[in-house]
PDB file of N, CA and C in Angstrom:
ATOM      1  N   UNK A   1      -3.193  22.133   1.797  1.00  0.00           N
ATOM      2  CA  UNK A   1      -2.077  22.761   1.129  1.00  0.00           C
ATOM      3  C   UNK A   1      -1.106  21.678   0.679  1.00  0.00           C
ATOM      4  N   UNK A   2      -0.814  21.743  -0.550  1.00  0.00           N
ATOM      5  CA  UNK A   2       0.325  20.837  -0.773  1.00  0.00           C
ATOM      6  C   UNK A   2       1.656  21.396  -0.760  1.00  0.00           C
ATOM      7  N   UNK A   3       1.857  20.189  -0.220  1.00  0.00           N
ATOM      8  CA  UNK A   3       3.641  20.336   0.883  1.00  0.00           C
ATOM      9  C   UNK A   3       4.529  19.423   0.004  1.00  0.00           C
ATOM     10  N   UNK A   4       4.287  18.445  -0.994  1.00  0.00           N
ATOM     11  CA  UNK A   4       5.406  17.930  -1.845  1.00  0.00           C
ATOM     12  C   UNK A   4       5.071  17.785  -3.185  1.00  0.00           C
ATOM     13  N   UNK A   5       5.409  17.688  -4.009  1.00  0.00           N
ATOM     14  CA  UNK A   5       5.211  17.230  -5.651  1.00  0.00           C
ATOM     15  C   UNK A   5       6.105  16.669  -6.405  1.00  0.00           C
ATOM     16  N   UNK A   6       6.168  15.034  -6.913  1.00  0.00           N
ATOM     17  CA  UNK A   6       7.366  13.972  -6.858  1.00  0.00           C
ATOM     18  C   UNK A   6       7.484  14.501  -8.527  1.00  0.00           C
ATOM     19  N   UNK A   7       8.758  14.978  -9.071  1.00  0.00           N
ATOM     20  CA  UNK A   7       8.646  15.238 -10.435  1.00  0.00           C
ATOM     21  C   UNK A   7       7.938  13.968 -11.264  1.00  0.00           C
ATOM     22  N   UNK A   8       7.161  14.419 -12.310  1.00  0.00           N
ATOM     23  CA  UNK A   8       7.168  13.394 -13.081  1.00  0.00           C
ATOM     24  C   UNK A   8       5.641  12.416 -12.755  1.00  0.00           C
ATOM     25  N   UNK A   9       4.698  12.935 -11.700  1.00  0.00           N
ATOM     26  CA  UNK A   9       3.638  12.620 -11.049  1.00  0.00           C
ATOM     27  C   UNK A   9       2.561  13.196 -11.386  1.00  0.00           C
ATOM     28  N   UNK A  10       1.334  12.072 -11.281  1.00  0.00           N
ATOM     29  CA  UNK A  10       0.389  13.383 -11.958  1.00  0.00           C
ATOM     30  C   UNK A  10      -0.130  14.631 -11.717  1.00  0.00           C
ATOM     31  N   UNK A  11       0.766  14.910 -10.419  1.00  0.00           N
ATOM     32  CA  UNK A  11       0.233  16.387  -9.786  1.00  0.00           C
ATOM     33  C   UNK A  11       1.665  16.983 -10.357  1.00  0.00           C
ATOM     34  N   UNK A  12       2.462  16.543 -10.846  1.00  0.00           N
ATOM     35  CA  UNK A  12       3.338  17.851 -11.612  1.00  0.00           C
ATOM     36  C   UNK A  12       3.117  17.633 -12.815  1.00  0.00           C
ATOM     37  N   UNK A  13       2.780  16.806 -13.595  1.00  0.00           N
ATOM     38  CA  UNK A  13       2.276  16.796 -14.894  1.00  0.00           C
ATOM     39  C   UNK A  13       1.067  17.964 -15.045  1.00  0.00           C
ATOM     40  N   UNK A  14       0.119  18.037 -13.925  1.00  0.00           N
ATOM     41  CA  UNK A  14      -1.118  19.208 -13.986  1.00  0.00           C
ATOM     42  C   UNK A  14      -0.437  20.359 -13.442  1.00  0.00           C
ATOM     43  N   UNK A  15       0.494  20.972 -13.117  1.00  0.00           N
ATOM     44  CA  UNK A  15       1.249  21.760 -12.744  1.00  0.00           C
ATOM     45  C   UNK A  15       1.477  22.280 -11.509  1.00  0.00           C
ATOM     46  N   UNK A  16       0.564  21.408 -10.681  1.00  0.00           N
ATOM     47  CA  UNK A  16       0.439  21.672  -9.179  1.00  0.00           C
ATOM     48  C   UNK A  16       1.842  21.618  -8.422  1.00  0.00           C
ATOM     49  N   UNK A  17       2.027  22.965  -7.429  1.00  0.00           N
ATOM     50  CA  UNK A  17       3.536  23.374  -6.598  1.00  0.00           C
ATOM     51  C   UNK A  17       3.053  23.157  -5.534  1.00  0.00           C
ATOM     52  N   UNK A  18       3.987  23.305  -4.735  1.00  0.00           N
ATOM     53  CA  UNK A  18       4.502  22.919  -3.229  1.00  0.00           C
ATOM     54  C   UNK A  18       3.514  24.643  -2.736  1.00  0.00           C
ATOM     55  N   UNK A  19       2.396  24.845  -1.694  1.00  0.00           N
ATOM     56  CA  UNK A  19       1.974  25.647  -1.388  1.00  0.00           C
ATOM     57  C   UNK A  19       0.321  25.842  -2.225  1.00  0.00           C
ATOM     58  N   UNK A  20       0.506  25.143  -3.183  1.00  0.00           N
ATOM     59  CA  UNK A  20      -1.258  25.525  -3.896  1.00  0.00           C
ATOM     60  C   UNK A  20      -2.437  25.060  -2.943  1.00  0.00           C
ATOM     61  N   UNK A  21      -3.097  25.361  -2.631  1.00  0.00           N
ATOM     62  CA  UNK A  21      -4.354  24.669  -2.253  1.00  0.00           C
ATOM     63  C   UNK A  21      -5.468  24.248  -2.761  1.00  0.00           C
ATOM     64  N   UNK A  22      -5.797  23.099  -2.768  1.00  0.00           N
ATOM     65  CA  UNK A  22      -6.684  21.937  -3.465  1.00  0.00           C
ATOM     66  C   UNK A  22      -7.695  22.190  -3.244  1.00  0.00           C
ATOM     67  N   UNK A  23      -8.975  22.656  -3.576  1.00  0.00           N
ATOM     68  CA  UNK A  23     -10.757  23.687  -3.179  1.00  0.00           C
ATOM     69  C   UNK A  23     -11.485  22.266  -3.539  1.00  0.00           C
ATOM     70  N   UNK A  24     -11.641  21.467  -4.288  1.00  0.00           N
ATOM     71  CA  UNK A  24     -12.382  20.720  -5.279  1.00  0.00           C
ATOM     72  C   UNK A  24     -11.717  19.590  -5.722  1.00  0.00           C
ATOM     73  N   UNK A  25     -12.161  18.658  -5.715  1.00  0.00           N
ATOM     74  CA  UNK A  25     -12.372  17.237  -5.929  1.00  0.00           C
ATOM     75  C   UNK A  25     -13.044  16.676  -7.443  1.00  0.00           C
ATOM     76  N   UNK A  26     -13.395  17.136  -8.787  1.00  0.00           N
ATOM     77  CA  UNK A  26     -13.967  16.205  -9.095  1.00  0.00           C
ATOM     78  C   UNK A  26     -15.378  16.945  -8.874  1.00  0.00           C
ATOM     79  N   UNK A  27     -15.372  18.478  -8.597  1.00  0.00           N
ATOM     80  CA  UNK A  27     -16.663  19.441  -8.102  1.00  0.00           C
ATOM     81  C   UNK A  27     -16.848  18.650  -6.859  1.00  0.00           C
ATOM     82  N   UNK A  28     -16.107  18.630  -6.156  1.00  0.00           N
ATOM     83  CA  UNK A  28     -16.738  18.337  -4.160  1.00  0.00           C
ATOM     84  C   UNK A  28     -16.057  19.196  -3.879  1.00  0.00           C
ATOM     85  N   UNK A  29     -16.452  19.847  -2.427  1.00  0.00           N
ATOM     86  CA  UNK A  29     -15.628  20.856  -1.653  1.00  0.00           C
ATOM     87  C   UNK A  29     -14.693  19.921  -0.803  1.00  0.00           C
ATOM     88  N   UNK A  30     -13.386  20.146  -0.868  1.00  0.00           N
ATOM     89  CA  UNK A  30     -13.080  19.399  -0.125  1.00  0.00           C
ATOM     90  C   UNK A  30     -12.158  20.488   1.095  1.00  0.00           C
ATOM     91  N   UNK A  31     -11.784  20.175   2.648  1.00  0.00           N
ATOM     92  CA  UNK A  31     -11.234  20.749   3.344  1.00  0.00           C
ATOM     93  C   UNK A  31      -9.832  20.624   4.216  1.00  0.00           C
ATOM     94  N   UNK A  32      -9.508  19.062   4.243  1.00  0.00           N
ATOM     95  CA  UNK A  32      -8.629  18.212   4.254  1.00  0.00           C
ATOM     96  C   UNK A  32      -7.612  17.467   3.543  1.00  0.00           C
ATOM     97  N   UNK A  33      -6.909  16.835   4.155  1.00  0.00           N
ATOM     98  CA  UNK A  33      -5.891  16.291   3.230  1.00  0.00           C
ATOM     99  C   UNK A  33      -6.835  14.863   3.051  1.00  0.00           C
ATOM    100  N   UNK A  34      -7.509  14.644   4.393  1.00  0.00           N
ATOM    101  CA  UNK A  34      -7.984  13.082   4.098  1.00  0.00           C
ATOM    102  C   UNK A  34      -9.460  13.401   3.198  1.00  0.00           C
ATOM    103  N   UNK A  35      -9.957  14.008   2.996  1.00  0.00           N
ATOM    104  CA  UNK A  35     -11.259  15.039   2.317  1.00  0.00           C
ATOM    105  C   UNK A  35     -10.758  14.635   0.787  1.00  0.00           C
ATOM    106  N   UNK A  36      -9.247  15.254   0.126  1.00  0.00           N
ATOM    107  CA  UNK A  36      -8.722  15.213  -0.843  1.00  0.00           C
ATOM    108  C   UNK A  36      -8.399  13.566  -1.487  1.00  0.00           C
ATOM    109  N   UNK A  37      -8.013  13.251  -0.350  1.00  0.00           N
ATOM    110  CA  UNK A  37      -7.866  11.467  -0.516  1.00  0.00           C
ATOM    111  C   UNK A  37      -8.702  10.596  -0.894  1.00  0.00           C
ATOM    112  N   UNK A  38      -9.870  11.128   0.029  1.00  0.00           N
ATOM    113  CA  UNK A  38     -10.694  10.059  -0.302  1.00  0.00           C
ATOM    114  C   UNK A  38     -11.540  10.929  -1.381  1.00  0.00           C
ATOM    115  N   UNK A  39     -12.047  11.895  -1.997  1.00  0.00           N
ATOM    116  CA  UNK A  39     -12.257  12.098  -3.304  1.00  0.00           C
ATOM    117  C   UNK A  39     -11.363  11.375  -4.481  1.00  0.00           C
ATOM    118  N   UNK A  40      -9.864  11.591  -4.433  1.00  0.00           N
ATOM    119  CA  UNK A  40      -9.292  10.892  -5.400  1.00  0.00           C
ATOM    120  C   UNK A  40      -9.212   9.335  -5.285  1.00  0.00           C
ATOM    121  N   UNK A  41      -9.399   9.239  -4.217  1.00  0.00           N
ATOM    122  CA  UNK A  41      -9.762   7.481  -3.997  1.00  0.00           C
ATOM    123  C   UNK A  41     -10.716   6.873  -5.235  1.00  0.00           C
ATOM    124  N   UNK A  42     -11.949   7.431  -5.033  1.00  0.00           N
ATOM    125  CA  UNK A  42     -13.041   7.358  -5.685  1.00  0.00           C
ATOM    126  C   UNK A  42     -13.031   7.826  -6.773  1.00  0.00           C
ATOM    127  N   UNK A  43     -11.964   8.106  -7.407  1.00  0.00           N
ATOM    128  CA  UNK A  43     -12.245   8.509  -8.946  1.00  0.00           C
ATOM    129  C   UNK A  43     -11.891   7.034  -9.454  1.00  0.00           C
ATOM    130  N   UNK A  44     -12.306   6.391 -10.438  1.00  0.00           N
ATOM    131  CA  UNK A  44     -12.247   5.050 -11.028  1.00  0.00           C
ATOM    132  C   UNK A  44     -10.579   5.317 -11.647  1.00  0.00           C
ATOM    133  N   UNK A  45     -10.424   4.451 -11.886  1.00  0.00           N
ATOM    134  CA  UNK A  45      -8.765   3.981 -12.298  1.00  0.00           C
ATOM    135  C   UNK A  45      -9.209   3.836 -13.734  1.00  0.00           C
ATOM    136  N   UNK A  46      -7.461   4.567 -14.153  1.00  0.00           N
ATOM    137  CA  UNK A  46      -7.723   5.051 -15.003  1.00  0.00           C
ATOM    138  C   UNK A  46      -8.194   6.407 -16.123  1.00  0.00           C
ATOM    139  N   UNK A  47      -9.096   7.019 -15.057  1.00  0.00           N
ATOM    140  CA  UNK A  47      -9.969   8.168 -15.149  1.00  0.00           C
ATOM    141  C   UNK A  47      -9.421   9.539 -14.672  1.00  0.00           C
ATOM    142  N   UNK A  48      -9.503  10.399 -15.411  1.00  0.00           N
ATOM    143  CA  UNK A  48      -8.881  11.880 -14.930  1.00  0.00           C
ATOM    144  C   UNK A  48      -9.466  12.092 -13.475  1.00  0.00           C
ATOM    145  N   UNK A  49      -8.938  13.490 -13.161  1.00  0.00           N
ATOM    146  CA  UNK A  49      -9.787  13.945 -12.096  1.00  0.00           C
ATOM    147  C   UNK A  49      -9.811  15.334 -12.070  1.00  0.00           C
ATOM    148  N   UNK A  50     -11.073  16.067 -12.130  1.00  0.00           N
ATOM    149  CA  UNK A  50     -10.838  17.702 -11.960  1.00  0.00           C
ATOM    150  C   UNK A  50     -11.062  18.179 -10.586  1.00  0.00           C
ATOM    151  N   UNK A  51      -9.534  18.783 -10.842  1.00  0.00           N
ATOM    152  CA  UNK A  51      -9.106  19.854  -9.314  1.00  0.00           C
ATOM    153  C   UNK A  51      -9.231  21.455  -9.412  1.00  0.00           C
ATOM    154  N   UNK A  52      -9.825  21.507  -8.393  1.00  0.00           N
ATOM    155  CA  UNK A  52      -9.707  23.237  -8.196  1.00  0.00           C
ATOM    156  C   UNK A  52      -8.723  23.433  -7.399  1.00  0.00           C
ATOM    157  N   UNK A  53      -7.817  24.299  -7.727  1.00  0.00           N
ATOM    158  CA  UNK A  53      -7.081  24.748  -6.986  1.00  0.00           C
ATOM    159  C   UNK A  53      -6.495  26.368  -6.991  1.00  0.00           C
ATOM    160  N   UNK A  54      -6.127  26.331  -5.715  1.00  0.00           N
ATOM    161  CA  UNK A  54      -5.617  28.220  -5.283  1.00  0.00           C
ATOM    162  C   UNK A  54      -4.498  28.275  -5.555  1.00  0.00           C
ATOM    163  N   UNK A  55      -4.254  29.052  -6.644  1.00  0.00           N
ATOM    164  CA  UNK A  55      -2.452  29.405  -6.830  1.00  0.00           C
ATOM    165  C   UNK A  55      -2.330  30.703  -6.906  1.00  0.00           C
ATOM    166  N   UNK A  56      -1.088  31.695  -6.482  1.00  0.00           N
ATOM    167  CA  UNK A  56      -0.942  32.708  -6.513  1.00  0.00           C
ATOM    168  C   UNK A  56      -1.927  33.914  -6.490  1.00  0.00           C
ATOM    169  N   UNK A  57      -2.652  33.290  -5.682  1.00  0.00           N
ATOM    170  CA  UNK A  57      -3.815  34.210  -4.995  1.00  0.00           C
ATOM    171  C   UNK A  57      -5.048  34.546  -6.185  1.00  0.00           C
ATOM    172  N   UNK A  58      -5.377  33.353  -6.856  1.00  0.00           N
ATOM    173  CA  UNK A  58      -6.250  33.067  -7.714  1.00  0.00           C
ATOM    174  C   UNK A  58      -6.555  31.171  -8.126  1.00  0.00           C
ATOM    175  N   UNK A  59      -7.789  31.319  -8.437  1.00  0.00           N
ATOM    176  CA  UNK A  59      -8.294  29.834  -8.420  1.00  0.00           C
ATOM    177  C   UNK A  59      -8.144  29.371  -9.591  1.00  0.00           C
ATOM    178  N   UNK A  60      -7.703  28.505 -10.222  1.00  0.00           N
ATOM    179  CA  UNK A  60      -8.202  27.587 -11.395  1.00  0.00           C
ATOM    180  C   UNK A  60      -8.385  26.472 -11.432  1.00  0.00           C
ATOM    181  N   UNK A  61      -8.921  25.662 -12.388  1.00  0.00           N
ATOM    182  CA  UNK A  61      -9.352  24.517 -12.696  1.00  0.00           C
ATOM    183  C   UNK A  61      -7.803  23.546 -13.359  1.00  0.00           C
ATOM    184  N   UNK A  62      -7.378  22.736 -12.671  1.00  0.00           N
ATOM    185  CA  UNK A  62      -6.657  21.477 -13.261  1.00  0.00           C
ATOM    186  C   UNK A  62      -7.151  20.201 -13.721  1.00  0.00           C
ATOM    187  N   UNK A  63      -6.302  19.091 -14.494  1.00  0.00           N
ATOM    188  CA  UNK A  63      -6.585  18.054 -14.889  1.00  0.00           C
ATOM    189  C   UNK A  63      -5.329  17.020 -14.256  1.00  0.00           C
ATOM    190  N   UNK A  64      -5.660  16.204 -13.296  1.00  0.00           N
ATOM    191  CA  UNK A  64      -4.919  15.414 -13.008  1.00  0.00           C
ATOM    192  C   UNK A  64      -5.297  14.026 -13.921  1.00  0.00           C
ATOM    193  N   UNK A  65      -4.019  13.697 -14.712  1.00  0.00           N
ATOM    194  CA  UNK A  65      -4.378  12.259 -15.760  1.00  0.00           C
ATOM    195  C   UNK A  65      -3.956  11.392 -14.962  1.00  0.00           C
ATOM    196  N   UNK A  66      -4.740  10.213 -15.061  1.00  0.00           N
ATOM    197  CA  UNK A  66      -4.436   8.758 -14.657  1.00  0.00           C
ATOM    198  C   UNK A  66      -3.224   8.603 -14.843  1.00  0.00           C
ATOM    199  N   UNK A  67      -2.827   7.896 -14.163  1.00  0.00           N
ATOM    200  CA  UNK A  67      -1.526   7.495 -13.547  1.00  0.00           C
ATOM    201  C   UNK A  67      -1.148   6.388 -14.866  1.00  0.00           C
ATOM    202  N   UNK A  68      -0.236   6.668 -15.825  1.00  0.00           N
ATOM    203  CA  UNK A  68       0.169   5.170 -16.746  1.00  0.00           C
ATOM    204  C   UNK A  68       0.810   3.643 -15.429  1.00  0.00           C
ATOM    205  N   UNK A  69       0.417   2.898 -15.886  1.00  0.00           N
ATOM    206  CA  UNK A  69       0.791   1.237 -15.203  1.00  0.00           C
ATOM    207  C   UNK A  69       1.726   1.534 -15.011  1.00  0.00           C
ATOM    208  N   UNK A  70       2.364   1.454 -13.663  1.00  0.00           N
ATOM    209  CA  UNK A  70       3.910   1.669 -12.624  1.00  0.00           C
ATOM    210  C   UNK A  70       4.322   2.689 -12.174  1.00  0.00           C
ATOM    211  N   UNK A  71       3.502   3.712 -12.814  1.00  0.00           N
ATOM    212  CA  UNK A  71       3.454   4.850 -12.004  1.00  0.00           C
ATOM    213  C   UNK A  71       3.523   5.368 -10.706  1.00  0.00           C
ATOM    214  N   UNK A  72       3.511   5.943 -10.213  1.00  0.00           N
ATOM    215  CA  UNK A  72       2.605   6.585  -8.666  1.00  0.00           C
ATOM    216  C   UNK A  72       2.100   7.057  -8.979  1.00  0.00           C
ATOM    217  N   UNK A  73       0.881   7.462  -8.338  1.00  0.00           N
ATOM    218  CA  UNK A  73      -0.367   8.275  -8.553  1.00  0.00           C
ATOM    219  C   UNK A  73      -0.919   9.195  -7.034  1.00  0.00           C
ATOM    220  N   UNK A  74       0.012   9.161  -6.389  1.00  0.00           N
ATOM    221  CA  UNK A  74       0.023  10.237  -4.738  1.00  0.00           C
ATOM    222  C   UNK A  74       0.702  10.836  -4.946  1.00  0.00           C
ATOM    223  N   UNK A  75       0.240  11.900  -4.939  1.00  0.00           N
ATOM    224  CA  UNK A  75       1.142  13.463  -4.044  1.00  0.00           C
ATOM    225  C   UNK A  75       0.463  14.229  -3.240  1.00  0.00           C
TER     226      UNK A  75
END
């Protein structure tokens, strides 16, 4: 479950809130926060990443974009 979202990050740029839950990685199941981590670990730099996620008691598909140079790229 995500518990923060830093404005301006690529998880609020994909529209992800405080409470969604993250299903998918990039198509992996993931179940964890460290599950979620290390999927986005492994996405190459640079490179999007597709998330499934549970919002308002329905699933959809997001696009988290690479982080531009100086960014953060955690939430």
């Amino acid at each position: 479950m995500i518990t923060q979202v830093q404005p301006g990050s690529p998880a609020d740029n994909a529209g992800l809130t405080r409470g969604d839950v993250i299903q998918e990685v990039d198509r992996h199941q993931v179940s964890s926060v460290a599950d979620v981590q290390r999927e986005l670990g492994s996405v190459p730099q640079g490179k999007d990443a597709l998330v499934l996620v549970w919002s308002n008691g329905g699933s959809s598909f997001r696009v988290l974009h690479a982080a531009e140079p100086g960014q953060q790229s955690g939430d």
